[in-house]
C-alpha atoms as a PDB file:
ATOM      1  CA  UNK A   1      52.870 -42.480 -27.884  1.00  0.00           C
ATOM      2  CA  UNK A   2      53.366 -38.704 -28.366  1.00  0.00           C
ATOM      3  CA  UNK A   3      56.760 -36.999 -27.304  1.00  0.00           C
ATOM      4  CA  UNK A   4      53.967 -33.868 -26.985  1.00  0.00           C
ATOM      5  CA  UNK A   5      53.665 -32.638 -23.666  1.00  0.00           C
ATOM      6  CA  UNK A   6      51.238 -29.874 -22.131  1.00  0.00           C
ATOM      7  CA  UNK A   7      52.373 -26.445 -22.944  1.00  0.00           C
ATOM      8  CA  UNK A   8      50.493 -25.517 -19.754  1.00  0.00           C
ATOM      9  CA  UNK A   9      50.962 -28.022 -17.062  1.00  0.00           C
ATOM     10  CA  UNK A  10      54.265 -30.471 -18.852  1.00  0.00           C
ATOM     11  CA  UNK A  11      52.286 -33.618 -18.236  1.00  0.00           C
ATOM     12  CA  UNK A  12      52.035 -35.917 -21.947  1.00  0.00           C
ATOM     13  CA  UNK A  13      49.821 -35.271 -24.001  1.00  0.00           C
ATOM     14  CA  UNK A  14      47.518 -38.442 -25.665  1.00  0.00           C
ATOM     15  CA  UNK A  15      46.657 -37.208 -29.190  1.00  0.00           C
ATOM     16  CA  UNK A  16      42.621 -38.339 -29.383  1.00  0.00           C
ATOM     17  CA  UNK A  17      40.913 -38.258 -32.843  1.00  0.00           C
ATOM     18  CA  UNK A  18      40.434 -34.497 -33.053  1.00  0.00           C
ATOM     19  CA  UNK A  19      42.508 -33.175 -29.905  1.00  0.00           C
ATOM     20  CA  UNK A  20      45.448 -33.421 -27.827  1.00  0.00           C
ATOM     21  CA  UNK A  21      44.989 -34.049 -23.928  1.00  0.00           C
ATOM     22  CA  UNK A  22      46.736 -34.486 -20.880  1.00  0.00           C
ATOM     23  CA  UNK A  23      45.723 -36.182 -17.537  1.00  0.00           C
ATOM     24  CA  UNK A  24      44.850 -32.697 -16.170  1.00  0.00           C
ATOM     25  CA  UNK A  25      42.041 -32.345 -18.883  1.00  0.00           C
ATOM     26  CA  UNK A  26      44.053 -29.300 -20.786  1.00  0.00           C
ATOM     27  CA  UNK A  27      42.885 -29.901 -24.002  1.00  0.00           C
ATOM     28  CA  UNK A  28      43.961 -28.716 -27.919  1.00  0.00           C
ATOM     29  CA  UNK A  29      42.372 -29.280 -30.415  1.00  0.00           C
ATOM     30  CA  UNK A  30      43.869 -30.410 -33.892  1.00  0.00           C
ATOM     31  CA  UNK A  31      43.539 -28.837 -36.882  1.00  0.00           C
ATOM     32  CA  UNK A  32      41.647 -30.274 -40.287  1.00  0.00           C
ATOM     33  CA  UNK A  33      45.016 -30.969 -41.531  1.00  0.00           C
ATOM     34  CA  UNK A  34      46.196 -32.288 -38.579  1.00  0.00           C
ATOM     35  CA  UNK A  35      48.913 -30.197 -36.445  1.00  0.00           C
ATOM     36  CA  UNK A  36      48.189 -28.926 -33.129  1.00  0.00           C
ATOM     37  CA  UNK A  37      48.771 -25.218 -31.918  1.00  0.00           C
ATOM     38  CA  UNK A  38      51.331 -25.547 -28.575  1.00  0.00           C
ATOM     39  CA  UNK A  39      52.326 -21.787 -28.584  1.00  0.00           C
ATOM     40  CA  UNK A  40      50.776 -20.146 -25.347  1.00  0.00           C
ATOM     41  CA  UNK A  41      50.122 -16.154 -25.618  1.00  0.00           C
ATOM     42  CA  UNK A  42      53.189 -16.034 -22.816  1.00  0.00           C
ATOM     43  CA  UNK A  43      55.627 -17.732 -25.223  1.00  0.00           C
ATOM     44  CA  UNK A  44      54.304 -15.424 -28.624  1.00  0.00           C
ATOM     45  CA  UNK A  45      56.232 -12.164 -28.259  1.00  0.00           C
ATOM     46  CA  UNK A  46      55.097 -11.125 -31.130  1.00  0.00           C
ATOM     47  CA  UNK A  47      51.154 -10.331 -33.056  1.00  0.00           C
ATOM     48  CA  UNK A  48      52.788 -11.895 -35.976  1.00  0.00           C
ATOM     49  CA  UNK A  49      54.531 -15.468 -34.843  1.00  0.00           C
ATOM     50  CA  UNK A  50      57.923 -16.470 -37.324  1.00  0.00           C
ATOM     51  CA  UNK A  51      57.700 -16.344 -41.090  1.00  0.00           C
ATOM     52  CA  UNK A  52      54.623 -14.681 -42.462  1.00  0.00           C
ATOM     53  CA  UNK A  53      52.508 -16.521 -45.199  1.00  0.00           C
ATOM     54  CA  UNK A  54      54.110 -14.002 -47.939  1.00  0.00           C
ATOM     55  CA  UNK A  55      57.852 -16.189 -46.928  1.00  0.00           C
ATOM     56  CA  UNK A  56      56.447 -19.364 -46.335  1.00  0.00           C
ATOM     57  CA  UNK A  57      55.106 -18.795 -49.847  1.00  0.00           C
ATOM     58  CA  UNK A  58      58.542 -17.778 -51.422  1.00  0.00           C
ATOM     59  CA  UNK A  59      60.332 -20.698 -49.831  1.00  0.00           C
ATOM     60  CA  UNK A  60      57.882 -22.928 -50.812  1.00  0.00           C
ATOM     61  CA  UNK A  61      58.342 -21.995 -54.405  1.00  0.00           C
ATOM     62  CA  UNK A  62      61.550 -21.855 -54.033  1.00  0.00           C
ATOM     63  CA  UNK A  63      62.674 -24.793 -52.437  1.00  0.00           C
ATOM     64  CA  UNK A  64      60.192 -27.064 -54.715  1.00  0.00           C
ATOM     65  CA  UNK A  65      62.638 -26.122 -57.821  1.00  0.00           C
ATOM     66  CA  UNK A  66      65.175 -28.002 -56.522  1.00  0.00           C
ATOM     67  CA  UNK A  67      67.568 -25.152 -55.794  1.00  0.00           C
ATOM     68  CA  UNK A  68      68.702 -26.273 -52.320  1.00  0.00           C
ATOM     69  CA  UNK A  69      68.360 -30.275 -53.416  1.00  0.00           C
ATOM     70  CA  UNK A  70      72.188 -30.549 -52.806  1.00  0.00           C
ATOM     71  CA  UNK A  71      71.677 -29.587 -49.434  1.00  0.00           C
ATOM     72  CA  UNK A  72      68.757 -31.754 -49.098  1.00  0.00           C
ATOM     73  CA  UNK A  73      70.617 -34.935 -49.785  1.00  0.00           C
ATOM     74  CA  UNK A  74      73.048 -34.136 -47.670  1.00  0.00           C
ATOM     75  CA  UNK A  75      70.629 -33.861 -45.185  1.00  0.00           C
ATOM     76  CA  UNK A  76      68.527 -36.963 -45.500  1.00  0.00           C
ATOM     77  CA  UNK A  77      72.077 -39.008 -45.858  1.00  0.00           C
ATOM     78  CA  UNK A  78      73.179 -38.293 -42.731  1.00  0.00           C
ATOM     79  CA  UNK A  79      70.089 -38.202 -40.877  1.00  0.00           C
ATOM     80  CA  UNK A  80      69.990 -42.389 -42.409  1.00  0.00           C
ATOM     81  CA  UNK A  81      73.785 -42.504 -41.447  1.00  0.00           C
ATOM     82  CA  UNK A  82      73.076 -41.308 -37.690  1.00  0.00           C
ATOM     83  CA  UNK A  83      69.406 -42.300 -36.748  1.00  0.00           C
ATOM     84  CA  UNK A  84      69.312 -44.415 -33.748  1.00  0.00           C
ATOM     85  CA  UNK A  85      66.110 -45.179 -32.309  1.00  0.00           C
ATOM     86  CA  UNK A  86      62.578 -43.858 -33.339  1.00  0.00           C
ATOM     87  CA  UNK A  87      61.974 -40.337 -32.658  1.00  0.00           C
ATOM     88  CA  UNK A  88      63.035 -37.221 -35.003  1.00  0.00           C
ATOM     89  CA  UNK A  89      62.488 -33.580 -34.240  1.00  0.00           C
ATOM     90  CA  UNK A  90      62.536 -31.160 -37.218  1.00  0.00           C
ATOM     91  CA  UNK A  91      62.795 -27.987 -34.810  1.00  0.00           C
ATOM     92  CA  UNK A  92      61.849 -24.764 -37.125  1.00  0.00           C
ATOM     93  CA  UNK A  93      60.605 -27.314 -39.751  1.00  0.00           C
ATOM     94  CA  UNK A  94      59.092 -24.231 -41.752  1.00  0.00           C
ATOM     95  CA  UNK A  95      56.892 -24.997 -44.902  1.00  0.00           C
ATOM     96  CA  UNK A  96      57.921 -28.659 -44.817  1.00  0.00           C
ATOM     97  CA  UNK A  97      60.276 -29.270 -47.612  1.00  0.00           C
ATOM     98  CA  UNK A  98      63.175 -30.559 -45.397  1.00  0.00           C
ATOM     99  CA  UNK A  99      60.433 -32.993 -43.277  1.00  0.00           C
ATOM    100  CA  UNK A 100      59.093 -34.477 -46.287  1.00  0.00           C
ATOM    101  CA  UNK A 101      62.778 -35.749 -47.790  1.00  0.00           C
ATOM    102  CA  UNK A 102      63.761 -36.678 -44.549  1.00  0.00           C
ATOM    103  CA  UNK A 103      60.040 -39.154 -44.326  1.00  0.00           C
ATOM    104  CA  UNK A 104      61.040 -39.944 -48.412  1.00  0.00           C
ATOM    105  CA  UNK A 105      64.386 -40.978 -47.454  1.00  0.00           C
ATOM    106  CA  UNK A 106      63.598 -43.057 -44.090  1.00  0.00           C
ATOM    107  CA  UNK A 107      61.283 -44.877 -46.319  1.00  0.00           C
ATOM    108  CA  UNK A 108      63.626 -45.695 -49.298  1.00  0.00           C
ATOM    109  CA  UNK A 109      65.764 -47.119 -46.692  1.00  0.00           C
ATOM    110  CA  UNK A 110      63.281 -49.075 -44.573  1.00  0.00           C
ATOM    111  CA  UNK A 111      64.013 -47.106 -41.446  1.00  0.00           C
ATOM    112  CA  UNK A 112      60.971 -47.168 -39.093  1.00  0.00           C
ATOM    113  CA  UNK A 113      60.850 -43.678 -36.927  1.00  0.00           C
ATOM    114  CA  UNK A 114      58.216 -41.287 -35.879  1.00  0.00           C
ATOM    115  CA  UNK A 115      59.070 -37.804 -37.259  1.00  0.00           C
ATOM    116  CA  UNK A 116      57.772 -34.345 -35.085  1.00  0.00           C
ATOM    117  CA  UNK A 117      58.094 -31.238 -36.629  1.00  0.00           C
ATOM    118  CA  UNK A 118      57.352 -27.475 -34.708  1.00  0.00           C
ATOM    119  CA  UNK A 119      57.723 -24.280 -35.783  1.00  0.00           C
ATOM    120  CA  UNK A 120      56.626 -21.198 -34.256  1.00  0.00           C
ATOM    121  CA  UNK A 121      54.470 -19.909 -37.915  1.00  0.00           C
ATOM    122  CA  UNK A 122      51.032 -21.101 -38.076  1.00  0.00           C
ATOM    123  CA  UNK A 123      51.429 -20.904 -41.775  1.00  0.00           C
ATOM    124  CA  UNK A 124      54.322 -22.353 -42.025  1.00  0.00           C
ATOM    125  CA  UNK A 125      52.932 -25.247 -40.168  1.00  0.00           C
ATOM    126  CA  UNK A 126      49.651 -25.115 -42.285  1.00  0.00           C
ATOM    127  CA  UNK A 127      52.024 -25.933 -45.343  1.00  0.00           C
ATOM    128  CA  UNK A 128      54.006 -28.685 -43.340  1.00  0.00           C
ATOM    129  CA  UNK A 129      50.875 -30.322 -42.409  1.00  0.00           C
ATOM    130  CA  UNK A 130      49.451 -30.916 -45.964  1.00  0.00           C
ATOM    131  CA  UNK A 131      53.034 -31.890 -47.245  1.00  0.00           C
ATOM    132  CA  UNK A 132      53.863 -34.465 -44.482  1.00  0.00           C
ATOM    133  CA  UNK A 133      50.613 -36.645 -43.076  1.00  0.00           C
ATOM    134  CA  UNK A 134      52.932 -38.915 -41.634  1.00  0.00           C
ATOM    135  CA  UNK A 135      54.359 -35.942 -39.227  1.00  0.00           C
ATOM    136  CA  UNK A 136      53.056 -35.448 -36.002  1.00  0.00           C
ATOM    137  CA  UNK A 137      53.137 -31.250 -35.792  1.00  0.00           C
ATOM    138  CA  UNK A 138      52.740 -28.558 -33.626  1.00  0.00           C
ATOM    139  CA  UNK A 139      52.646 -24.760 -33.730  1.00  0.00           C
ATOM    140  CA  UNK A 140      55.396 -24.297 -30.809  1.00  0.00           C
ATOM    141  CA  UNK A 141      58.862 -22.345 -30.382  1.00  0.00           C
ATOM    142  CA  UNK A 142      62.134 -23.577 -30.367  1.00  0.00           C
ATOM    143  CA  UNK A 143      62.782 -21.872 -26.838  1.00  0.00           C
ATOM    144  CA  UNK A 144      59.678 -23.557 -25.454  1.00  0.00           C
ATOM    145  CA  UNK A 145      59.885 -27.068 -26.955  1.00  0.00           C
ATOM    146  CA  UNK A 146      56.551 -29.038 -26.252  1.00  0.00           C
ATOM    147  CA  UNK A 147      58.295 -32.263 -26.065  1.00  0.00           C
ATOM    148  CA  UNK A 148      59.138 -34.940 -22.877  1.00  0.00           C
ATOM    149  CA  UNK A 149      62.746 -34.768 -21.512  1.00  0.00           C
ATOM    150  CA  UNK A 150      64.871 -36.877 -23.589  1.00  0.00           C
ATOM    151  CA  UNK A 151      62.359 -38.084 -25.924  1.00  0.00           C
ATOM    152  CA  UNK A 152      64.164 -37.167 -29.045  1.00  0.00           C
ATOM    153  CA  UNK A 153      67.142 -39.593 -30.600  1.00  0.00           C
ATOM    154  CA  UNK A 154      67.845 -37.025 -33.063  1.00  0.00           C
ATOM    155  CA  UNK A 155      66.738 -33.027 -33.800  1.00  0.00           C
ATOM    156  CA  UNK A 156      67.461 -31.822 -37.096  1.00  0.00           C
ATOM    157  CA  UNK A 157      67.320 -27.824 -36.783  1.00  0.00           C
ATOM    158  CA  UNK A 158      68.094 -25.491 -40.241  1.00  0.00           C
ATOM    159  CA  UNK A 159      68.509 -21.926 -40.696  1.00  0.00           C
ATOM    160  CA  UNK A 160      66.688 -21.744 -37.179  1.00  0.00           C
ATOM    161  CA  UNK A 161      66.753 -19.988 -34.171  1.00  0.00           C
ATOM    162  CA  UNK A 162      69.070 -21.609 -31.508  1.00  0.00           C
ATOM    163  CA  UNK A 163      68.436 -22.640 -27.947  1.00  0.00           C
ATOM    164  CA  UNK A 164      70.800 -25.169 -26.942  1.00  0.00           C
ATOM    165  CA  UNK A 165      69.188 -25.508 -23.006  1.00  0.00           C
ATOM    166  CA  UNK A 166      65.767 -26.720 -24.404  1.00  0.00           C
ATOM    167  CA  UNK A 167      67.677 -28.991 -27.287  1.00  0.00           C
ATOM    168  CA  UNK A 168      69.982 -30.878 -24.585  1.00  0.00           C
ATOM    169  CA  UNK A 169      66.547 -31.207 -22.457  1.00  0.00           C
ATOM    170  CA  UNK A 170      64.589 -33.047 -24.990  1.00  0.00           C
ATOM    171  CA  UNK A 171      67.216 -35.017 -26.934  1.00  0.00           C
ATOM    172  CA  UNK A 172      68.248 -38.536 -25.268  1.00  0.00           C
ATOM    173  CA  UNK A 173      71.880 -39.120 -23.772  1.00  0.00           C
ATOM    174  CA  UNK A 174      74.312 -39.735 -26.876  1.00  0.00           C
ATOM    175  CA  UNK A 175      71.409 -38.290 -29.298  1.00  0.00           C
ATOM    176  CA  UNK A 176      72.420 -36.940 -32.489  1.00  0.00           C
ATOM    177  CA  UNK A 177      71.596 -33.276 -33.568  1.00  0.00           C
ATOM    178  CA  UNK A 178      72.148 -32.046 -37.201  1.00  0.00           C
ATOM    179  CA  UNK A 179      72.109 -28.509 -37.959  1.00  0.00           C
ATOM    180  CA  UNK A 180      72.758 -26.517 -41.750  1.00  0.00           C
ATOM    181  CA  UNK A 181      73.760 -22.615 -41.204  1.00  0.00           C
ATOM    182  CA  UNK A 182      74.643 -20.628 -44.164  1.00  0.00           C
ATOM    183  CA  UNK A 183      78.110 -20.077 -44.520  1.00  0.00           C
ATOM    184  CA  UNK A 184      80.378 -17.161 -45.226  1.00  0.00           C
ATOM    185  CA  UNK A 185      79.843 -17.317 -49.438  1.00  0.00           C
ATOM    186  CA  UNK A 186      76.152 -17.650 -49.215  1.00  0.00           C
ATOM    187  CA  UNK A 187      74.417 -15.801 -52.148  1.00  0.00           C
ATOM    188  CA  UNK A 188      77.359 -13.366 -52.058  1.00  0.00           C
ATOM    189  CA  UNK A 189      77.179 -12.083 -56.128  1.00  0.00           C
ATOM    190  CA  UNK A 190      73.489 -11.695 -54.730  1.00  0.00           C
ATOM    191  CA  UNK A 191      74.179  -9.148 -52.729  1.00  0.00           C
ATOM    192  CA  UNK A 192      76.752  -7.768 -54.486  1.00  0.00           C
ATOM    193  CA  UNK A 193      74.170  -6.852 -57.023  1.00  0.00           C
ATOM    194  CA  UNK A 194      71.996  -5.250 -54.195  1.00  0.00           C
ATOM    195  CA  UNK A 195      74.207  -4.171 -51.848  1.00  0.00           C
ATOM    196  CA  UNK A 196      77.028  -1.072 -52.311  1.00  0.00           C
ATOM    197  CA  UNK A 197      78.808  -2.412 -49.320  1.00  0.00           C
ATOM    198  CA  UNK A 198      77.862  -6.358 -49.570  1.00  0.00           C
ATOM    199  CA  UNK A 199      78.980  -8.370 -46.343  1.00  0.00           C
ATOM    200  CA  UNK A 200      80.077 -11.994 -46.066  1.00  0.00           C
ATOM    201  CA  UNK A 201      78.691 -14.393 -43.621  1.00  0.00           C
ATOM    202  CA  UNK A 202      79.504 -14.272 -39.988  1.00  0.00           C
ATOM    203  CA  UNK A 203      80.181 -18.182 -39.670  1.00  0.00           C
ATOM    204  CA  UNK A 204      80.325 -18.292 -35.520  1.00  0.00           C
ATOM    205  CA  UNK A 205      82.825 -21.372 -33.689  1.00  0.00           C
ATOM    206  CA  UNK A 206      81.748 -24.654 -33.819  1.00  0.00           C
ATOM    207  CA  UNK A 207      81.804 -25.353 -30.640  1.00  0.00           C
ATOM    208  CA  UNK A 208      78.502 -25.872 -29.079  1.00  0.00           C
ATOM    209  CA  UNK A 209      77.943 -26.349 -24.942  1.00  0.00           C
ATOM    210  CA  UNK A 210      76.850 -30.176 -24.145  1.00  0.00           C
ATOM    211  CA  UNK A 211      77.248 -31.018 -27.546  1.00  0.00           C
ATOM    212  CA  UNK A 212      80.422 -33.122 -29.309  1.00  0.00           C
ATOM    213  CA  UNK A 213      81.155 -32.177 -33.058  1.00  0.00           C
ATOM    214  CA  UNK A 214      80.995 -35.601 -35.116  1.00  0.00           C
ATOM    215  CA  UNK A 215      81.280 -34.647 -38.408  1.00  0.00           C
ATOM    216  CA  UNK A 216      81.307 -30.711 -40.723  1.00  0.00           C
ATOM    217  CA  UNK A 217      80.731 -30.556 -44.371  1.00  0.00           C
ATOM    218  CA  UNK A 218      80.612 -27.715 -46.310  1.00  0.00           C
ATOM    219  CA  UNK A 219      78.480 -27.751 -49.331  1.00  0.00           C
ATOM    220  CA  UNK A 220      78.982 -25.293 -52.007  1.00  0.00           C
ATOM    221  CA  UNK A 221      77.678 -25.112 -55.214  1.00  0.00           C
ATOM    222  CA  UNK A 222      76.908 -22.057 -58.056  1.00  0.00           C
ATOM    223  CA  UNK A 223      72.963 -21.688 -58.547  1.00  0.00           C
ATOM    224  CA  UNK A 224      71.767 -19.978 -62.237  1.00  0.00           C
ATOM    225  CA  UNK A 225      68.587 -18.040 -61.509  1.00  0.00           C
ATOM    226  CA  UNK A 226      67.279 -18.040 -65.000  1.00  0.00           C
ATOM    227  CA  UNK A 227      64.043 -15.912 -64.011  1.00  0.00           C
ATOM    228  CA  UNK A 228      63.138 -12.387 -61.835  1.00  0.00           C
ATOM    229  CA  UNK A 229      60.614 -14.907 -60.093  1.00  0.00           C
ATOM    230  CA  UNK A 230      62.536 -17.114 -58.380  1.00  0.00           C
ATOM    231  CA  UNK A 231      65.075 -14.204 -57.610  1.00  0.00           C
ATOM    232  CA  UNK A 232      62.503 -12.458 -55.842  1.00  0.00           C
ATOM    233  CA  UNK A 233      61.457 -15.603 -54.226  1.00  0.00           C
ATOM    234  CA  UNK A 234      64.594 -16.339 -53.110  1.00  0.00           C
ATOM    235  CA  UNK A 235      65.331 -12.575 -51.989  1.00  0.00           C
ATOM    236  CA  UNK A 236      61.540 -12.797 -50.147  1.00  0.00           C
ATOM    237  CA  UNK A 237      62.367 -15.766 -48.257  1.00  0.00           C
ATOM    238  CA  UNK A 238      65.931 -14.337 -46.179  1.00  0.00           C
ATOM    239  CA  UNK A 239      65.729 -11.757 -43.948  1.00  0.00           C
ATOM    240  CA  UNK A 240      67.540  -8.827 -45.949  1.00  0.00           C
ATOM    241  CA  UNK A 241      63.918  -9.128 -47.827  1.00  0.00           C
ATOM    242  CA  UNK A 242      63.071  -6.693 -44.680  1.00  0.00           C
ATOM    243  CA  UNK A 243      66.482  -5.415 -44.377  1.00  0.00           C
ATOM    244  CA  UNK A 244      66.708  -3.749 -48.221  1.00  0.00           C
ATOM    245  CA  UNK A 245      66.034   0.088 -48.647  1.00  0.00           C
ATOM    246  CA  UNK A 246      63.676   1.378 -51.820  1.00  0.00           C
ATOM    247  CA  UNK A 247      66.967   1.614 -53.805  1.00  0.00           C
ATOM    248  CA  UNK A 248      67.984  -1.901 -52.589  1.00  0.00           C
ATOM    249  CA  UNK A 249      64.561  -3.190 -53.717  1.00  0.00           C
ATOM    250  CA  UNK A 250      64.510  -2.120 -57.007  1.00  0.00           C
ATOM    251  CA  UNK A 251      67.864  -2.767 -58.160  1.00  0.00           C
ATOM    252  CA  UNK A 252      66.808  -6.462 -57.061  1.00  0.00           C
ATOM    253  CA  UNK A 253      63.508  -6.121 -59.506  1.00  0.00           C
ATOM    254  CA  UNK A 254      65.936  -5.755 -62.099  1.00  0.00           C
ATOM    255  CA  UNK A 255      68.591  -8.497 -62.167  1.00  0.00           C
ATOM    256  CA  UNK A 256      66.443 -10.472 -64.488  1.00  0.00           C
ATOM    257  CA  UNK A 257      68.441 -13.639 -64.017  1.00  0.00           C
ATOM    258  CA  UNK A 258      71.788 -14.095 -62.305  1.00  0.00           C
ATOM    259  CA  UNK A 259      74.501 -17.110 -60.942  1.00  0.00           C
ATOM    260  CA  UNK A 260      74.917 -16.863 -57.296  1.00  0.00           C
ATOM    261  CA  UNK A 261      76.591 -19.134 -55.191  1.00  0.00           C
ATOM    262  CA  UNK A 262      75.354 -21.486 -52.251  1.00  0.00           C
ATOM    263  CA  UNK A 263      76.877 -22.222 -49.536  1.00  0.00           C
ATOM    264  CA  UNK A 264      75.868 -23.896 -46.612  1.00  0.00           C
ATOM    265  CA  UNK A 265      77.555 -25.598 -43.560  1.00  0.00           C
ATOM    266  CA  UNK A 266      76.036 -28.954 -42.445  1.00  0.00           C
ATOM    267  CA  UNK A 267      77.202 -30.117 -38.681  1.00  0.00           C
ATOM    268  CA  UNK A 268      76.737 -33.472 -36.866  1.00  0.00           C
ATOM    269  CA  UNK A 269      76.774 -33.221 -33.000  1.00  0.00           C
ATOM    270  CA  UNK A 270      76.037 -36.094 -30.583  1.00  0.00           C
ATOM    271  CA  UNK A 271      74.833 -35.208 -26.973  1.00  0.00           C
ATOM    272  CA  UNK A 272      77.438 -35.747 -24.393  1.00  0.00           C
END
């Protein structure tokens, strides 16, 4: 059974073998590689949806050189030390890098559970779809989850947008939510060699509404950039990429290879 539910109507939705439908015949169809488009024109906003292709494509290369892999591990051990039950949400699960060590990990360890993943890109979901065949996934927004009340023992959520309502509605009493942020230090001699007035991190209280903090850790680590390619990558996949002046720009096209630091905040909450 599907935690999906009908963007239109709420009722589940019963994935067939080329569509998802509910018992009041709305109908979506699934794409070749598999996810589902949930986002209704009401809940876009915007002509262009989350990450364009030209970020999913920078994180993707990225990501895949292992730059963030402390992180990662982090990640996937305490998703293994917390999971409870069989459903995971991966809510902003982006180009998929995160969803496929989490299904990696779960499967090292022997740990049976049905992993979701939505995010509001198309492409980002394209990319997610081909990396994880295991994942059930659907083009949807965080602030419009397509998923059953409490049918979620644990949401993992990075770097994404936050809507705490539509998290407590979907995650089960006493589920577990794990979320990474960037923290004060992140990428700092970065923008130092961008930026004439370079700003730290606002890192904002920990305290979340319905939630209960279980457990913080603070992961921080220097990175060498050894090539302008995967500096620009990394640059093209944050949002000062659209934030950066002319001047900014090239100054950043010129850095050739530098050792920034990362530094990320990883926080345990259970549901209360």
């Amino acid at each position: 059974m599907s935690i999906f539910i009908c963007p239109v109507c709420g009722e589940k939705l019963e994935p067939a073998e080329s569509s998802y439908v509910c018992p009041n015949r709305h109908s979506f169809d699934r794409a070749k590689s598999g996810y589902v488009n949930l986002l209704l024109s009401k809940h876009m906003g915007k002509a262009v949806h989350g990450d364009n292709r030209f970020m999913i494509q920078a994180r993707r290369s990225f990501l895949n050189k292992g730059y963030y892999e402390p992180l990662c591990s982090a990640l996937c051990e305490a998703v293994c030390e917390h999971i409870k039950g069989m459903a995971i949400l991966d809510a902003g699960c982006g180009e998929g890098y995160y969803t496929a060590a989490i299904i990696d990990k779960l499967r090292e360890h022997n740990i049976a559970a049905d992993v979701y993943g939505i995010d509001i890109s198309k492409a980002a979901v394209e990319y997610t779809a081909k990396r994880c065949r295991e994942a059930e996934l659907a083009v949807a927004s965080v602030f419009h989850i397509p998923a059953a009340d409490k049918s979620c023992e644990m949401i993992v959520t990075l770097f994404a947008p936050y809507c705490g309502e539509e998290l407590l509605r979907v995650l089960k009493d006493d589920g577990i939510m794990i979320m990474a942020i960037p923290s004060a230090d992140h990428l700092w001699e970065l923008k130092q060699a961008i930026y004439d007035v370079p700003y730290r991190n606002e890192v904002k209280p920990y305290e979340l509404e319905g939630f209960e903090l279980l457990d913080k850790k603070r992961i921080t680590y220097d990175m060498q950039i050894g090539t302008q390619e995967d500096i620009d990558a990394l640059f093209s996949m944050t949002p000062y990429y659209y934030r950066t002046g002319r001047e900014q720009q090239e100054r950043l096209s010129q850095i050739g290879s530098i050792t920034t630091k990362a530094d990320f905040e990883l926080l345990v909450y259970r549901k209360f």
